[in-house]
Protein backbone atom coordinates (compact mmCIF):
# COMPACT_ATOMS: atom_id res chain seq x y z
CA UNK A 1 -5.39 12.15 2.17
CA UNK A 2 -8.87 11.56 0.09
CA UNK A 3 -9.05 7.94 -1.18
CA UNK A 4 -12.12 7.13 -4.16
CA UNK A 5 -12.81 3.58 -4.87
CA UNK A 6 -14.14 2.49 -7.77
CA UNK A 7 -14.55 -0.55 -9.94
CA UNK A 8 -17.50 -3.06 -7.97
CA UNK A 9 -19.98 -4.65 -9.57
CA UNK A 10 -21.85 -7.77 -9.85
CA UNK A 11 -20.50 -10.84 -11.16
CA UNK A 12 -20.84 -14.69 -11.58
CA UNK A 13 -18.71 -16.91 -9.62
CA UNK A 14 -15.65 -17.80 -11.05
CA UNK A 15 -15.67 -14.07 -12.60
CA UNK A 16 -13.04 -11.39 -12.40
CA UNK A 17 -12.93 -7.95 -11.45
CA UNK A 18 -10.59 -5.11 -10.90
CA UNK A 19 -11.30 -2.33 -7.99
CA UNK A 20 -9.12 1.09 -8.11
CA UNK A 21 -8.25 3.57 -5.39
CA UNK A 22 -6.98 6.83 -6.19
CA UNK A 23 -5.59 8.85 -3.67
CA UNK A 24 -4.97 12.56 -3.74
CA UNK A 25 -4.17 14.92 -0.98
CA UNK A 26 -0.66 14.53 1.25
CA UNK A 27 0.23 11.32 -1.18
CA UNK A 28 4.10 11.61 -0.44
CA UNK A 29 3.31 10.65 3.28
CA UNK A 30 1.72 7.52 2.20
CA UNK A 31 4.26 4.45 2.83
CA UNK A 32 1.37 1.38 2.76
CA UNK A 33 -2.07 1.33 0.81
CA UNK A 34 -4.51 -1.80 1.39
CA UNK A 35 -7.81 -3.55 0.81
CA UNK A 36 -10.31 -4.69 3.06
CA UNK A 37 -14.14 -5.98 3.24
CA UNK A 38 -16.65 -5.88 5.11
CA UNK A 39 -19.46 -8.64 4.55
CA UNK A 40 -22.75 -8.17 5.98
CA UNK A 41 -22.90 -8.51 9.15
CA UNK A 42 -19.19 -9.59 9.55
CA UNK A 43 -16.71 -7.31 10.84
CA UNK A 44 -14.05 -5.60 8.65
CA UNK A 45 -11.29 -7.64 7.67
CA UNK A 46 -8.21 -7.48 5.41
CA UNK A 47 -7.58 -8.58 2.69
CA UNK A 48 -3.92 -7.13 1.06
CA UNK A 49 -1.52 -4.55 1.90
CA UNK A 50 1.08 -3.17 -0.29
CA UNK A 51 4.09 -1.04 0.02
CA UNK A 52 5.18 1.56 -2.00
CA UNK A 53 8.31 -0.49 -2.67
CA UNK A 54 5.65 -3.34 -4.25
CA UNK A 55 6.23 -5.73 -0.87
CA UNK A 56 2.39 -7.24 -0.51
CA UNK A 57 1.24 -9.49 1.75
CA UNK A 58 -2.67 -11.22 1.27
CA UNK A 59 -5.35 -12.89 3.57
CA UNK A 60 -5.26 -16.60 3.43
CA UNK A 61 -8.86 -16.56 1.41
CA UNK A 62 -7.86 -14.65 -1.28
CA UNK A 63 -4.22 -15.83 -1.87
CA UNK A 64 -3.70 -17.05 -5.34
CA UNK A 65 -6.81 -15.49 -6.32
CA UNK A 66 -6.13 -11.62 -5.56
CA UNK A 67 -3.37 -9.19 -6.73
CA UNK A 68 -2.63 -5.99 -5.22
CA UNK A 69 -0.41 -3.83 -7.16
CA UNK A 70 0.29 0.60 -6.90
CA UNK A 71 1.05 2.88 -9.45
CA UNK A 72 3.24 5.69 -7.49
CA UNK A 73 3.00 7.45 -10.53
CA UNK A 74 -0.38 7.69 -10.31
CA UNK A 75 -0.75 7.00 -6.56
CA UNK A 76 -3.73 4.77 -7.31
CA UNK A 77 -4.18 1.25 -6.35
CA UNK A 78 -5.49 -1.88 -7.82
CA UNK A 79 -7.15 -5.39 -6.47
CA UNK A 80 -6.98 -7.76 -9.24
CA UNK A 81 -9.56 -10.09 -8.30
CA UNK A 82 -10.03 -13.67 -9.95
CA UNK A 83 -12.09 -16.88 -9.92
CA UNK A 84 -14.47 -15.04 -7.47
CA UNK A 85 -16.35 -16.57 -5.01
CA UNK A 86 -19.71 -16.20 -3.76
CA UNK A 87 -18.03 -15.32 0.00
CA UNK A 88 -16.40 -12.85 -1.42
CA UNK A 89 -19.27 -10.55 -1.59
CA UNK A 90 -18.73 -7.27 0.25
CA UNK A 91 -17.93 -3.93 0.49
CA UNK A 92 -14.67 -3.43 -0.28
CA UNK A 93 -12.48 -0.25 0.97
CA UNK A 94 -9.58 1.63 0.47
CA UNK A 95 -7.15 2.58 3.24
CA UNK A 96 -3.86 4.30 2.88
CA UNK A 97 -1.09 4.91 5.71
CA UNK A 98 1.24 7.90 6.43
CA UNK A 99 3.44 8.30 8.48
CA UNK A 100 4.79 12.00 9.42
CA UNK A 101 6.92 12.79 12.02
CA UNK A 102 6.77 9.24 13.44
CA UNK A 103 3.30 10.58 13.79
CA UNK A 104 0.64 7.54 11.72
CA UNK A 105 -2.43 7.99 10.43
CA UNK A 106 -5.01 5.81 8.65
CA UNK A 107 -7.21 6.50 5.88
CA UNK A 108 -10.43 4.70 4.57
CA UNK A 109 -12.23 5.24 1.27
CA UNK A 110 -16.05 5.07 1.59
CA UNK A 111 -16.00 1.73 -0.21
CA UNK A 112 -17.09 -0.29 -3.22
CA UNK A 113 -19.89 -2.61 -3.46
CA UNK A 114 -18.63 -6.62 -5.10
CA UNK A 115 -21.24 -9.07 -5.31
CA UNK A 116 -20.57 -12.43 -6.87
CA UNK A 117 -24.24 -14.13 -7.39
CA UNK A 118 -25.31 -16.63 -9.73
């Protein structure tokens, strides 16, 4: 499984943005795709998961503020991201589950830069 982000930028507080993953490769063995961050020098954290049945869970920061949605048609998925903050600056990646043979593996995109300045 490849995964591409794509969609950070730069952008004020209280601005919105929308990041895509598309996935190719072994798709059909995907069962959860998710978002995470990584601020500098903070460790790696979630931030929404999403099954392909549209179940989705979030981090307490970004609840209310962030929507994760999939398009299995397109196997791509999407972080709708709203009145951002200025702590949510960070690289944001891509990960995608399979599962195959009760045999899991993870994948990670190589990420996509947000910053939210002033």
């Amino acid at each position: 499984v490849q995964l591409v982000e794509s969609g950070g930028d730069t952008v004020q507080p209280g601005g919105s943005l929308r990041l895509s993953c598309v996935s190719s490769g072994s798709v059909g063995n995907i069962y959860v795709m998710g978002w995470y961050r990584q601020a500098p020098g903070k460790q790696r954290e979630l931030v929404a998961l999403i099954g392909r049945s549209g179940n989705s869970e979030y981090s307490e920061s970004v609840k209310g503020r962030f929507t994760i949605s999939i398009d299995n048609a397109k196997n791509t998925a999407f972080l709708h991201m709203n009145n951002l903050k200025s702590e949510d600056t960070a690289v944001y990646y891509c990960c995608a589950a399979t599962d195959v043979a009760d045999s899991r593996s993870l994948y990670w995109g190589r990420g996509t830069r947000v910053t939210v300045s002033a």
